[in-house]
PDB file of N, CA and C in Angstrom:
ATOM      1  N   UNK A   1     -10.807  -0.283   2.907  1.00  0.00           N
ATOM      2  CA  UNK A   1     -11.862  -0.259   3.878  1.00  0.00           C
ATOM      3  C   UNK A   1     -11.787   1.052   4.648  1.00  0.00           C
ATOM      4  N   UNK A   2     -13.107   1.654   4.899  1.00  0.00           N
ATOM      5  CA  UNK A   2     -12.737   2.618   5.552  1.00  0.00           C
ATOM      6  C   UNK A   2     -12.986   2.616   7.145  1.00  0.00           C
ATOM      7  N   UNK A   3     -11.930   2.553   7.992  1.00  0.00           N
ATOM      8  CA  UNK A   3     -11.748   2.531   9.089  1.00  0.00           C
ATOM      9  C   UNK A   3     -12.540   3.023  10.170  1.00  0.00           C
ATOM     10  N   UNK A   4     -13.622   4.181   9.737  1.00  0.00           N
ATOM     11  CA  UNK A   4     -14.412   4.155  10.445  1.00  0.00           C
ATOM     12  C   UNK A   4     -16.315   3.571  10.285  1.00  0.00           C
ATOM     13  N   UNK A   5     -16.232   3.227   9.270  1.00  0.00           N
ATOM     14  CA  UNK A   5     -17.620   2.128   8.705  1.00  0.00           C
ATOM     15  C   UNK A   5     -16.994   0.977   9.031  1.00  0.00           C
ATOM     16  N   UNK A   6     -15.881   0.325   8.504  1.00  0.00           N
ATOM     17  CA  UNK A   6     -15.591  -0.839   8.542  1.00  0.00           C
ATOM     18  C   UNK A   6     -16.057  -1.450   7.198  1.00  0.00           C
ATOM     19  N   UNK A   7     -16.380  -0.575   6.509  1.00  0.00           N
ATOM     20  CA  UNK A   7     -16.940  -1.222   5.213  1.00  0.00           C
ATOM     21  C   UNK A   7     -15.989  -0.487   3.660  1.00  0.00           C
ATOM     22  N   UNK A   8     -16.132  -1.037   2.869  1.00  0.00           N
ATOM     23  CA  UNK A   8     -15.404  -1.049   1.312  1.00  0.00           C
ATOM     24  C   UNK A   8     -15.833   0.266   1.108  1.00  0.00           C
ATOM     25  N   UNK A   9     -14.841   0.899   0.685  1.00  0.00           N
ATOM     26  CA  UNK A   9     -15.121   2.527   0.152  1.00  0.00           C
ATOM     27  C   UNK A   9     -16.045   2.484  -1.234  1.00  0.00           C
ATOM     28  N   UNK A  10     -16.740   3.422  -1.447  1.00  0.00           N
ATOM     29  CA  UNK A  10     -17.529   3.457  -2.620  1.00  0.00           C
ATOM     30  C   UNK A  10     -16.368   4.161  -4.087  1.00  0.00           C
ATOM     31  N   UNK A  11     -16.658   3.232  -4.899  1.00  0.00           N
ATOM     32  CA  UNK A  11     -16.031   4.375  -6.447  1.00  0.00           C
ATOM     33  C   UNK A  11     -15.063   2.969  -6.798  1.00  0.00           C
ATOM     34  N   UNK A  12     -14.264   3.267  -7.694  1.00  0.00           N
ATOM     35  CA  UNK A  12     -13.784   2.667  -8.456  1.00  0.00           C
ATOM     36  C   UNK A  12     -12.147   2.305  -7.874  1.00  0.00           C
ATOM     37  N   UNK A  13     -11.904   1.193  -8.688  1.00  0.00           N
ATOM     38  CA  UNK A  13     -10.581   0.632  -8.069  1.00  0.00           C
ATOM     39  C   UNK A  13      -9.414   1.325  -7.187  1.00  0.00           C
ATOM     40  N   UNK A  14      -9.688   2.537  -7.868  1.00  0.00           N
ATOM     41  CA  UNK A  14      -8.804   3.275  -7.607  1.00  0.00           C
ATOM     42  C   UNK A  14      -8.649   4.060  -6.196  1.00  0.00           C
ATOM     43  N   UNK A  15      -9.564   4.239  -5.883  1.00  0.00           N
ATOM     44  CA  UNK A  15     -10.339   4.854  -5.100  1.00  0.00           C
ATOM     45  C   UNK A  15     -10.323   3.749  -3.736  1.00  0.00           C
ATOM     46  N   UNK A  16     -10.046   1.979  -3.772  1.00  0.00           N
ATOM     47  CA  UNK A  16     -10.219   1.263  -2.995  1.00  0.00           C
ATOM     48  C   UNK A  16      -8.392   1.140  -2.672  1.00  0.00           C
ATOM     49  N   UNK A  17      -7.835   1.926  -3.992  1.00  0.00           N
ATOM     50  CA  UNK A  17      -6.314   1.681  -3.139  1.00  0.00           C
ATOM     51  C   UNK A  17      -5.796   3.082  -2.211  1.00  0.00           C
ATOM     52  N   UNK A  18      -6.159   4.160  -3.155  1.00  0.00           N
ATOM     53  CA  UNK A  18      -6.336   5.356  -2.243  1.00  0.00           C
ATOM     54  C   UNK A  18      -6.836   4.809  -0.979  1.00  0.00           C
ATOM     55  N   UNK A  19      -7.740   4.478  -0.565  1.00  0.00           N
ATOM     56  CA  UNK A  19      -7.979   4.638   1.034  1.00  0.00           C
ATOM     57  C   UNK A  19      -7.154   3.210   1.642  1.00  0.00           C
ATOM     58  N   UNK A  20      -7.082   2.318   0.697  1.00  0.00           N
ATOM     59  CA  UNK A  20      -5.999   1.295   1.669  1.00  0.00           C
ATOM     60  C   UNK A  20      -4.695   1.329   1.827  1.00  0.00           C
ATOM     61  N   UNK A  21      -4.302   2.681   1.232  1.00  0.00           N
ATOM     62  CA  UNK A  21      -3.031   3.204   1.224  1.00  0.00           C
ATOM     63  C   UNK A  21      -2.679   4.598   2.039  1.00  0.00           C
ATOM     64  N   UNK A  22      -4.236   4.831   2.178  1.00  0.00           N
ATOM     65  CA  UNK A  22      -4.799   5.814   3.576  1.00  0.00           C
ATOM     66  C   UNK A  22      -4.207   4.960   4.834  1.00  0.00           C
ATOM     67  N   UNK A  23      -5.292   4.306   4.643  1.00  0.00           N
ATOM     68  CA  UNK A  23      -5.131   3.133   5.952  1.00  0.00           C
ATOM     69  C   UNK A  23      -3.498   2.738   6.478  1.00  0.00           C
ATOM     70  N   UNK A  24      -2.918   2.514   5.340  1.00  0.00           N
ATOM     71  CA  UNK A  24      -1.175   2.076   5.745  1.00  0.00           C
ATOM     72  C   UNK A  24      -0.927   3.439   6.765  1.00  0.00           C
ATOM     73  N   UNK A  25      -1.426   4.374   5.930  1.00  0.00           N
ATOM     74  CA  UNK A  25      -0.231   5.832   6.395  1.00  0.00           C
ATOM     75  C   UNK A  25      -0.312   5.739   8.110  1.00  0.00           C
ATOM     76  N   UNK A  26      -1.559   5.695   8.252  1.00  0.00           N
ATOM     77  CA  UNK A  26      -2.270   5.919   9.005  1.00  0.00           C
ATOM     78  C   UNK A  26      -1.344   4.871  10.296  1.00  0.00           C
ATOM     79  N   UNK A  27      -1.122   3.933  10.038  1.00  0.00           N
ATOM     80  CA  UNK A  27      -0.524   2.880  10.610  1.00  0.00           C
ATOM     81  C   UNK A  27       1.319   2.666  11.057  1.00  0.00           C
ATOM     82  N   UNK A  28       1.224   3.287   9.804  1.00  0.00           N
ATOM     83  CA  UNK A  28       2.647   4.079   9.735  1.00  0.00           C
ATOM     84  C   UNK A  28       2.945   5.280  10.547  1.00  0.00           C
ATOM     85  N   UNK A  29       2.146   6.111  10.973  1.00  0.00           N
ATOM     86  CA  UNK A  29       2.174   7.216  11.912  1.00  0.00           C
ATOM     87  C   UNK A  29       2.195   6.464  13.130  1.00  0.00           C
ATOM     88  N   UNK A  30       0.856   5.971  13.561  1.00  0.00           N
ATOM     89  CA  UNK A  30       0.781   4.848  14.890  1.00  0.00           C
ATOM     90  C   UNK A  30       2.075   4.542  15.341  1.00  0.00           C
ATOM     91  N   UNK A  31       2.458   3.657  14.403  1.00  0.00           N
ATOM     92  CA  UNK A  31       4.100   2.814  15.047  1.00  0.00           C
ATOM     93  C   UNK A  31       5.634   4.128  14.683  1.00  0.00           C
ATOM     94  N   UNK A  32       5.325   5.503  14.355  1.00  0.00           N
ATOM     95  CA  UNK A  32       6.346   6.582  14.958  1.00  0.00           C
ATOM     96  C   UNK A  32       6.974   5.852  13.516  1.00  0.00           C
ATOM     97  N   UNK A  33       6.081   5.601  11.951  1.00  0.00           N
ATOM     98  CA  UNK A  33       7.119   5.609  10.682  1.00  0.00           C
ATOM     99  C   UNK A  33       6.315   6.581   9.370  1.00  0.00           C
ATOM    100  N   UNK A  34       6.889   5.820   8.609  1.00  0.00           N
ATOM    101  CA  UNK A  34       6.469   6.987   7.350  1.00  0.00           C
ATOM    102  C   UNK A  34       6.441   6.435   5.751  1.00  0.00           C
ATOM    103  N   UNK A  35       5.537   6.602   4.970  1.00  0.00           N
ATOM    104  CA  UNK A  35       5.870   5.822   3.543  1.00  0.00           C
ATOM    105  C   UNK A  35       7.729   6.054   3.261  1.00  0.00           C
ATOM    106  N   UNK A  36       8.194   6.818   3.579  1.00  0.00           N
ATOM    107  CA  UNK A  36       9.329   7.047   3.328  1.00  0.00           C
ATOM    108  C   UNK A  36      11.111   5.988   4.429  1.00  0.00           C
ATOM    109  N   UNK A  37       9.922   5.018   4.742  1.00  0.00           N
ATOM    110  CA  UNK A  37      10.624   4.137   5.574  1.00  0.00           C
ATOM    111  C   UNK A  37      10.343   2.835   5.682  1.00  0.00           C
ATOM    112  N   UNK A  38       9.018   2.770   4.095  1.00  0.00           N
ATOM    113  CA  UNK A  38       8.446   1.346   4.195  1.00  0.00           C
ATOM    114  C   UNK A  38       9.785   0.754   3.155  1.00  0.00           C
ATOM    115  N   UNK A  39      10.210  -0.607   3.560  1.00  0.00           N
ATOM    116  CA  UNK A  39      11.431  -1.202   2.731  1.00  0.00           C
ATOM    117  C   UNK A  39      10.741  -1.987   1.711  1.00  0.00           C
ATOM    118  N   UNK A  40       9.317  -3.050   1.785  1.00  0.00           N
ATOM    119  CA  UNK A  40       9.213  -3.811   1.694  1.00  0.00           C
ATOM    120  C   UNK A  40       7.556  -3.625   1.638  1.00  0.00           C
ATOM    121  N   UNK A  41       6.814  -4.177   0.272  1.00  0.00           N
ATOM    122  CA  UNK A  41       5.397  -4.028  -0.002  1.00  0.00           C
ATOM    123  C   UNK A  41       5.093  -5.328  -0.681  1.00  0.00           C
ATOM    124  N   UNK A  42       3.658  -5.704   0.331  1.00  0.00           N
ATOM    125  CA  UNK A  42       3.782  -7.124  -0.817  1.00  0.00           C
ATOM    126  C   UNK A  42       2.250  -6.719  -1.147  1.00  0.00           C
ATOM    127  N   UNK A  43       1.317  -6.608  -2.210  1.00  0.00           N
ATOM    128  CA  UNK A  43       0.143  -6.651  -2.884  1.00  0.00           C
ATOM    129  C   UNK A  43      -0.535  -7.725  -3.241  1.00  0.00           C
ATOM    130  N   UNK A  44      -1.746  -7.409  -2.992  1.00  0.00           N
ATOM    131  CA  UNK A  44      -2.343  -8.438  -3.539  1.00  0.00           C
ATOM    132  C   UNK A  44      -3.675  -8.490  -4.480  1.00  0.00           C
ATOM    133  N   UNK A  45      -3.835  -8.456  -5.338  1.00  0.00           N
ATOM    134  CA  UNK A  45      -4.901  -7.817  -6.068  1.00  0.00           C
ATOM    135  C   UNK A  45      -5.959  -9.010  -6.788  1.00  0.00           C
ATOM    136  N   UNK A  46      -7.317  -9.320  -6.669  1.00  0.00           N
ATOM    137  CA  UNK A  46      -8.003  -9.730  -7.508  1.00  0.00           C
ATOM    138  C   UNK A  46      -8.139  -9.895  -9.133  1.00  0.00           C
ATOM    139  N   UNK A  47      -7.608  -9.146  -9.051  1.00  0.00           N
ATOM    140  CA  UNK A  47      -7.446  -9.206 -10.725  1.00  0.00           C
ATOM    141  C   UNK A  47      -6.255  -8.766 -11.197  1.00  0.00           C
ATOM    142  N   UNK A  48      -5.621  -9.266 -12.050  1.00  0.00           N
ATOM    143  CA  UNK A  48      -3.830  -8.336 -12.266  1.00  0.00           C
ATOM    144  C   UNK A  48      -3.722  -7.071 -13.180  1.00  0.00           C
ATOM    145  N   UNK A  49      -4.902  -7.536 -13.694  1.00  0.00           N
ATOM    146  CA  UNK A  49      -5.261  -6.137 -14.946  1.00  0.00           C
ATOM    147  C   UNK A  49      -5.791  -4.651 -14.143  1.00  0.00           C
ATOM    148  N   UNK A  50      -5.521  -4.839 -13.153  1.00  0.00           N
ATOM    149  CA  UNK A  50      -5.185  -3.640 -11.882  1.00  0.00           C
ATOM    150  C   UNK A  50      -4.215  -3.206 -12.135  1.00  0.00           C
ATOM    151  N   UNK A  51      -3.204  -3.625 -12.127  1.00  0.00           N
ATOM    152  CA  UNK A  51      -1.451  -3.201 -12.312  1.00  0.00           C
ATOM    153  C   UNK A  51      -1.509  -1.983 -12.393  1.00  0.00           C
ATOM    154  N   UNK A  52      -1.943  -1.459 -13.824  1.00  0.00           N
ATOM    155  CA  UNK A  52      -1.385  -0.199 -14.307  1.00  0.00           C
ATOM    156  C   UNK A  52      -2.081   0.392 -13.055  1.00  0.00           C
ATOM    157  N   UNK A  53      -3.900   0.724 -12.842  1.00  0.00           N
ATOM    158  CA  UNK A  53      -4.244   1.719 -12.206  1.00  0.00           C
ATOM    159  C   UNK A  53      -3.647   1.551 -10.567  1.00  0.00           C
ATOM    160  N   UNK A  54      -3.245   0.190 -10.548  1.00  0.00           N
ATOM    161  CA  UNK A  54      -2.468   0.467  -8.717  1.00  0.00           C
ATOM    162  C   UNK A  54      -1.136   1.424  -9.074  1.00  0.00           C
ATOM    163  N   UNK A  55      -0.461   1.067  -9.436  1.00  0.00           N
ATOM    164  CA  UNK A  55       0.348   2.325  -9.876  1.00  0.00           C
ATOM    165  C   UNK A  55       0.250   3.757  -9.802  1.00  0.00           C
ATOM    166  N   UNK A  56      -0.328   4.043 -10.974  1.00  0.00           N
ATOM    167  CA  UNK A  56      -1.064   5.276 -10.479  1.00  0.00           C
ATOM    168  C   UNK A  56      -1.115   6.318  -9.545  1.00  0.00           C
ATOM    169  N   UNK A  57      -2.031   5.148  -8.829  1.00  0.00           N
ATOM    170  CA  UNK A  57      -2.313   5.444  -7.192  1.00  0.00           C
ATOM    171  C   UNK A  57      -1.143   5.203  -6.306  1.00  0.00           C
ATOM    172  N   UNK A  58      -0.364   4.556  -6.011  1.00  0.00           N
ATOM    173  CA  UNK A  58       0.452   4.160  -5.346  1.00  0.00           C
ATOM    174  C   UNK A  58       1.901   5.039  -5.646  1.00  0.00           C
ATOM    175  N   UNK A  59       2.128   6.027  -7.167  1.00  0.00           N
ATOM    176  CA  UNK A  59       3.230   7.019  -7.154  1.00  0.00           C
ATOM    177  C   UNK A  59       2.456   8.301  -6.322  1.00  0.00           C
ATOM    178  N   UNK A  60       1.435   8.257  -5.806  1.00  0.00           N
ATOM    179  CA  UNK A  60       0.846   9.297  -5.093  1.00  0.00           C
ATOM    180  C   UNK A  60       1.594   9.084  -3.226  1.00  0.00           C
ATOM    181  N   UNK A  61       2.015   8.339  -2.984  1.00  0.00           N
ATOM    182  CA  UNK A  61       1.899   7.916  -1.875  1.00  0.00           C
ATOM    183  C   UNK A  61       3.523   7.645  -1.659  1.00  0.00           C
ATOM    184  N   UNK A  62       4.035   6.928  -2.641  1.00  0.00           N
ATOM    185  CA  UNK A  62       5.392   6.479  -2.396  1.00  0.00           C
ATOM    186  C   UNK A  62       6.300   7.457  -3.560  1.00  0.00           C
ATOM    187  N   UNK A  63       6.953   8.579  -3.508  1.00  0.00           N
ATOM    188  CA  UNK A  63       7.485   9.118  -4.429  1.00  0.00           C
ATOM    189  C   UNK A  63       9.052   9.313  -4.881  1.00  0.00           C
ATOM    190  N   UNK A  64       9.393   8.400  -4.041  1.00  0.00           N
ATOM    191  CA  UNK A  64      10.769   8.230  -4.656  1.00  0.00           C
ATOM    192  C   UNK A  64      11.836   7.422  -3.364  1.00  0.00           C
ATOM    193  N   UNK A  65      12.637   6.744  -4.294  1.00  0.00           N
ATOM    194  CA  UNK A  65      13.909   5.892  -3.430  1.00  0.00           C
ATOM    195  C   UNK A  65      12.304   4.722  -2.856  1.00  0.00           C
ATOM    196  N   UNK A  66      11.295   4.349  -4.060  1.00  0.00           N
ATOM    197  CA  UNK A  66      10.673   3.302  -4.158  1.00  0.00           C
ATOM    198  C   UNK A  66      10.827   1.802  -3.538  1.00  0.00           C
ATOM    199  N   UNK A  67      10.204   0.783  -2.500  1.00  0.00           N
ATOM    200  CA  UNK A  67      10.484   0.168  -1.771  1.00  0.00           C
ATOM    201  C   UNK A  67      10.389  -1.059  -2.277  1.00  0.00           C
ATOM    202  N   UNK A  68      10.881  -2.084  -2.027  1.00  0.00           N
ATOM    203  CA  UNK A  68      11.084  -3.230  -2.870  1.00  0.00           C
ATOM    204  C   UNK A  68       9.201  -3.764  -3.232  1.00  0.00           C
ATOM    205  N   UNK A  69       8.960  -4.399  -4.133  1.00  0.00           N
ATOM    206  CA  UNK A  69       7.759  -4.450  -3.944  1.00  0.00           C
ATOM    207  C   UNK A  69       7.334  -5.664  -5.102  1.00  0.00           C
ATOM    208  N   UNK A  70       5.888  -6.655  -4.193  1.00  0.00           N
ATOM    209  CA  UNK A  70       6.358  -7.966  -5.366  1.00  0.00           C
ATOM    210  C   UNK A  70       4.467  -7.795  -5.412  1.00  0.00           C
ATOM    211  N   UNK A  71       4.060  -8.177  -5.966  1.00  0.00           N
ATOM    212  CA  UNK A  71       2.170  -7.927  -6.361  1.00  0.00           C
ATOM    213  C   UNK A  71       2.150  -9.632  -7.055  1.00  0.00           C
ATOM    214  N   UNK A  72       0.963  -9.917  -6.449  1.00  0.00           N
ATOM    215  CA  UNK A  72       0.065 -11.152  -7.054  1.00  0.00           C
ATOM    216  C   UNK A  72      -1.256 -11.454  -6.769  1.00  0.00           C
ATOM    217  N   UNK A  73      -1.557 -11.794  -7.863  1.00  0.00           N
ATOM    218  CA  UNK A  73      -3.302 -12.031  -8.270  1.00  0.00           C
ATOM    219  C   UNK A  73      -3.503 -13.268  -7.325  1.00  0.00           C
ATOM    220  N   UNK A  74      -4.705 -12.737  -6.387  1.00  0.00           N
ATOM    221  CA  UNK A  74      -5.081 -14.445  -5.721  1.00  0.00           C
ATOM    222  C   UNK A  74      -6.531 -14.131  -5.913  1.00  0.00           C
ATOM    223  N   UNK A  75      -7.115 -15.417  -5.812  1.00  0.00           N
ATOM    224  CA  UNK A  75      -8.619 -15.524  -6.318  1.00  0.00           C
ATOM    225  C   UNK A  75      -9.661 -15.468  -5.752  1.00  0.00           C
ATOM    226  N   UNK A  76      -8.995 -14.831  -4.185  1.00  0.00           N
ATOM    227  CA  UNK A  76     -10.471 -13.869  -3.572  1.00  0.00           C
ATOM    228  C   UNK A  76      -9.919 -13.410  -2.133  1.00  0.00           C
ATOM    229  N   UNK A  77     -10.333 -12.049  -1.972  1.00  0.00           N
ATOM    230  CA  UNK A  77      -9.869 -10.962  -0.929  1.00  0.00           C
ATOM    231  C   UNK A  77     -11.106 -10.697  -0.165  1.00  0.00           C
ATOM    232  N   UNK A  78     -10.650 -10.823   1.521  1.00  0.00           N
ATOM    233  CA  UNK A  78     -11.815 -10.908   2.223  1.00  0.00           C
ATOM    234  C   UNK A  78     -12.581  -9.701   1.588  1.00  0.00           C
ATOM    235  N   UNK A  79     -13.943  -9.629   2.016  1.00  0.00           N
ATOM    236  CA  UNK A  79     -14.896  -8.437   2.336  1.00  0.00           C
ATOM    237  C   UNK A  79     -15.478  -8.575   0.474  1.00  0.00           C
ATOM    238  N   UNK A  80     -14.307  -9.386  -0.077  1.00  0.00           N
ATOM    239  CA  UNK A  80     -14.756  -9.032  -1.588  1.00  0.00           C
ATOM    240  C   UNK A  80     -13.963  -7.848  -2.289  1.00  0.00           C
ATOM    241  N   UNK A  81     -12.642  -7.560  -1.375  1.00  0.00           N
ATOM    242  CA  UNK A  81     -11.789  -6.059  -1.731  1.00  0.00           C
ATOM    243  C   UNK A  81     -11.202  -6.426  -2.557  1.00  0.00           C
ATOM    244  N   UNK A  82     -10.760  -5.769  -3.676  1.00  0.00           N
ATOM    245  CA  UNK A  82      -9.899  -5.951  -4.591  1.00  0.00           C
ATOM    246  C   UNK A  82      -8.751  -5.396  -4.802  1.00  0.00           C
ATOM    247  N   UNK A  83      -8.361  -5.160  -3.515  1.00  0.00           N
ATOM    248  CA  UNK A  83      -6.594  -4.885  -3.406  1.00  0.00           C
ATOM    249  C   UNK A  83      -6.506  -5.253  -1.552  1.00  0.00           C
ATOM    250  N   UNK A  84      -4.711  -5.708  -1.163  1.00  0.00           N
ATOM    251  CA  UNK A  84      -4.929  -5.717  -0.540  1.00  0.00           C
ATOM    252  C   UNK A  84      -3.695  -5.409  -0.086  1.00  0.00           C
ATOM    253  N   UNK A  85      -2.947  -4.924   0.610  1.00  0.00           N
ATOM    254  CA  UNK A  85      -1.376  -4.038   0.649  1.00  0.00           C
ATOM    255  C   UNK A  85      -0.627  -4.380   2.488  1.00  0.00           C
ATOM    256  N   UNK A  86       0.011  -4.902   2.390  1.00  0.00           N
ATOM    257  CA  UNK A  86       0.933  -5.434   3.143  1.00  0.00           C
ATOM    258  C   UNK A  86       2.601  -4.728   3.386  1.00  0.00           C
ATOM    259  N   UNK A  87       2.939  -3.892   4.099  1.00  0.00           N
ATOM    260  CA  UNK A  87       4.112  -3.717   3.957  1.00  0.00           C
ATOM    261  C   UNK A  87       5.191  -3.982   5.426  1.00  0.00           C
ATOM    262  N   UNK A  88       6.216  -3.935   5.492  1.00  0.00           N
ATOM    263  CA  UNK A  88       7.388  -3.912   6.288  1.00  0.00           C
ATOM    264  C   UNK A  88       8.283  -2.702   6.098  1.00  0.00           C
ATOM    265  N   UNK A  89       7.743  -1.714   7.450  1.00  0.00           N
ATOM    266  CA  UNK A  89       8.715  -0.583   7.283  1.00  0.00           C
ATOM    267  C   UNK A  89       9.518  -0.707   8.864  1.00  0.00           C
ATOM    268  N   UNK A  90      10.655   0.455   8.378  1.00  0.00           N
ATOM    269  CA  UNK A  90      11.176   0.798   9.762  1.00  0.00           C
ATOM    270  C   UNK A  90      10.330   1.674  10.805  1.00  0.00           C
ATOM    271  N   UNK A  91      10.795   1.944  11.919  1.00  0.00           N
ATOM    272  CA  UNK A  91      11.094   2.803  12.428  1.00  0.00           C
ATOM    273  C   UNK A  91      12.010   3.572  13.218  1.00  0.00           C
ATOM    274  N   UNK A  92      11.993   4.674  13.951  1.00  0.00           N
ATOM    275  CA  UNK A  92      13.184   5.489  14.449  1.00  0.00           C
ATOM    276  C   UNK A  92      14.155   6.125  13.213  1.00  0.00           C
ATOM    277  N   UNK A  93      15.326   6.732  13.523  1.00  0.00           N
ATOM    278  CA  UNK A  93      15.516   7.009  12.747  1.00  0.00           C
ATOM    279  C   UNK A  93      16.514   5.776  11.892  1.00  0.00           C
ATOM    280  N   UNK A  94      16.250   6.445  10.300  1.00  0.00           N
ATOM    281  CA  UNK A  94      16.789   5.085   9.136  1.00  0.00           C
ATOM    282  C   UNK A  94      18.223   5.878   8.260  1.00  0.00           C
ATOM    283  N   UNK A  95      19.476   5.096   8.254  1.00  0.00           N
ATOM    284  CA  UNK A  95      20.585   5.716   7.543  1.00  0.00           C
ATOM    285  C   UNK A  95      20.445   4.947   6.255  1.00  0.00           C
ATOM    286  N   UNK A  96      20.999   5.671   5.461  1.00  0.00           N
ATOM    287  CA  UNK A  96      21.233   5.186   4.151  1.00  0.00           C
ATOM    288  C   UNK A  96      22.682   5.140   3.822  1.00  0.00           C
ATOM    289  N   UNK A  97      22.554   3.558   3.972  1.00  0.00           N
ATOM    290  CA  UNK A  97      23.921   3.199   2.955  1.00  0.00           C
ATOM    291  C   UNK A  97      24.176   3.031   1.351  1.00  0.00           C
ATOM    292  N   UNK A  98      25.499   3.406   0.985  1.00  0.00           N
ATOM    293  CA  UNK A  98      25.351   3.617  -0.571  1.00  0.00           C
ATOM    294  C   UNK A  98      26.614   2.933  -0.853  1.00  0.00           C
ATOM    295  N   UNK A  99      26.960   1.897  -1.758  1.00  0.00           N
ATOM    296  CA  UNK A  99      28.267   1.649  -2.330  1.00  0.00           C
ATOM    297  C   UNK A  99      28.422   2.068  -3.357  1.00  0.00           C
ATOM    298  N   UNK A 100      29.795   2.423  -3.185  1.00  0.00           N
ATOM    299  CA  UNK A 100      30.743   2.966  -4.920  1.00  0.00           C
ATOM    300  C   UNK A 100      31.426   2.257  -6.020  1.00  0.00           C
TER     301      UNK A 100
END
Protein backbone atom coordinates (compact mmCIF):
# COMPACT_ATOMS: atom_id res chain seq x y z
CA UNK A 1 0.00 0.00 0.00
CA UNK A 2 1.25 3.14 -0.64
CA UNK A 3 1.33 5.25 2.36
CA UNK A 4 0.52 8.24 0.96
CA UNK A 5 -2.86 7.24 -1.28
CA UNK A 6 -3.62 4.66 1.11
CA UNK A 7 -4.31 2.60 -1.77
CA UNK A 8 -2.58 -0.80 -3.53
CA UNK A 9 0.37 0.17 -5.67
CA UNK A 10 -0.17 -0.33 -9.38
CA UNK A 11 2.06 -3.25 -11.43
CA UNK A 12 2.64 -6.59 -10.68
CA UNK A 13 3.26 -8.76 -7.61
CA UNK A 14 6.31 -7.74 -7.35
CA UNK A 15 6.05 -4.42 -7.28
CA UNK A 16 3.22 -4.88 -4.26
CA UNK A 17 6.17 -6.40 -2.17
CA UNK A 18 8.69 -3.76 -3.15
CA UNK A 19 6.58 -1.07 -1.65
CA UNK A 20 5.40 -3.25 1.41
CA UNK A 21 8.85 -3.79 2.10
CA UNK A 22 9.20 0.08 1.48
CA UNK A 23 6.69 0.50 4.02
CA UNK A 24 8.62 -1.89 6.73
CA UNK A 25 11.88 0.21 6.13
CA UNK A 26 10.18 3.02 6.61
CA UNK A 27 8.92 1.81 10.04
CA UNK A 28 12.06 0.48 10.87
CA UNK A 29 13.69 3.96 10.69
CA UNK A 30 10.60 5.43 12.86
CA UNK A 31 11.34 3.05 15.85
CA UNK A 32 15.59 4.07 15.54
CA UNK A 33 16.04 0.10 13.56
CA UNK A 34 17.09 -1.30 10.34
CA UNK A 35 16.40 -4.45 7.93
CA UNK A 36 19.65 -5.41 9.36
CA UNK A 37 18.08 -5.89 12.89
CA UNK A 38 14.79 -7.48 11.84
CA UNK A 39 15.17 -11.18 13.77
CA UNK A 40 11.94 -12.41 12.84
CA UNK A 41 9.46 -12.15 9.49
CA UNK A 42 6.25 -13.73 9.29
CA UNK A 43 4.45 -13.44 5.49
CA UNK A 44 1.57 -13.84 4.31
CA UNK A 45 0.67 -14.26 0.80
CA UNK A 46 -2.59 -15.03 -1.23
CA UNK A 47 -1.37 -17.33 -3.27
CA UNK A 48 1.93 -19.51 -2.48
CA UNK A 49 2.95 -19.67 -6.09
CA UNK A 50 4.36 -16.12 -5.06
CA UNK A 51 7.26 -17.77 -3.27
CA UNK A 52 9.77 -17.63 -5.85
CA UNK A 53 8.92 -13.86 -7.00
CA UNK A 54 8.70 -12.74 -3.05
CA UNK A 55 12.11 -13.77 -2.91
CA UNK A 56 13.39 -12.02 -5.44
CA UNK A 57 12.19 -9.01 -4.06
CA UNK A 58 12.85 -9.53 -0.60
CA UNK A 59 17.06 -10.47 -1.35
CA UNK A 60 16.80 -6.74 -2.39
CA UNK A 61 16.03 -5.59 0.99
CA UNK A 62 17.42 -8.22 3.38
CA UNK A 63 21.04 -9.15 2.16
CA UNK A 64 22.64 -11.19 4.38
CA UNK A 65 22.89 -12.88 8.10
CA UNK A 66 18.94 -13.45 6.76
CA UNK A 67 16.19 -13.32 9.59
CA UNK A 68 14.29 -16.21 10.67
CA UNK A 69 11.33 -16.24 8.46
CA UNK A 70 8.04 -18.59 8.16
CA UNK A 71 5.40 -17.52 4.94
CA UNK A 72 1.75 -18.88 4.58
CA UNK A 73 -0.98 -18.82 2.10
CA UNK A 74 -4.30 -17.51 3.76
CA UNK A 75 -7.38 -17.04 1.68
CA UNK A 76 -7.83 -13.36 1.68
CA UNK A 77 -5.71 -10.12 2.57
CA UNK A 78 -7.44 -6.98 3.48
CA UNK A 79 -7.74 -4.26 0.63
CA UNK A 80 -7.50 -7.49 -1.66
CA UNK A 81 -3.33 -7.25 -1.23
CA UNK A 82 -1.56 -10.07 -2.04
CA UNK A 83 1.27 -10.03 0.30
CA UNK A 84 1.36 -9.09 3.58
CA UNK A 85 4.80 -8.82 5.82
CA UNK A 86 4.98 -8.73 9.49
CA UNK A 87 8.24 -8.56 11.22
CA UNK A 88 9.96 -8.35 14.86
CA UNK A 89 13.12 -6.39 14.90
CA UNK A 90 15.42 -4.88 17.46
CA UNK A 91 16.43 -1.82 18.34
CA UNK A 92 19.48 0.22 19.81
CA UNK A 93 22.40 -1.18 19.44
CA UNK A 94 22.40 -5.39 18.61
CA UNK A 95 25.64 -7.81 19.58
CA UNK A 96 26.19 -10.84 17.93
CA UNK A 97 26.74 -13.92 19.61
CA UNK A 98 28.52 -16.86 17.94
CA UNK A 99 29.32 -20.44 19.37
CA UNK A 100 32.32 -22.66 18.57
Amino acid sequence: MDKDTMKLVDGDFSAEVRQTLRNLGAILQAANSSYEKVVKVTVFLSDLNDFVALNNVYKEFFTKDFPARSAFQVSKLPMNARVEIEAVAATGNMKTICCH
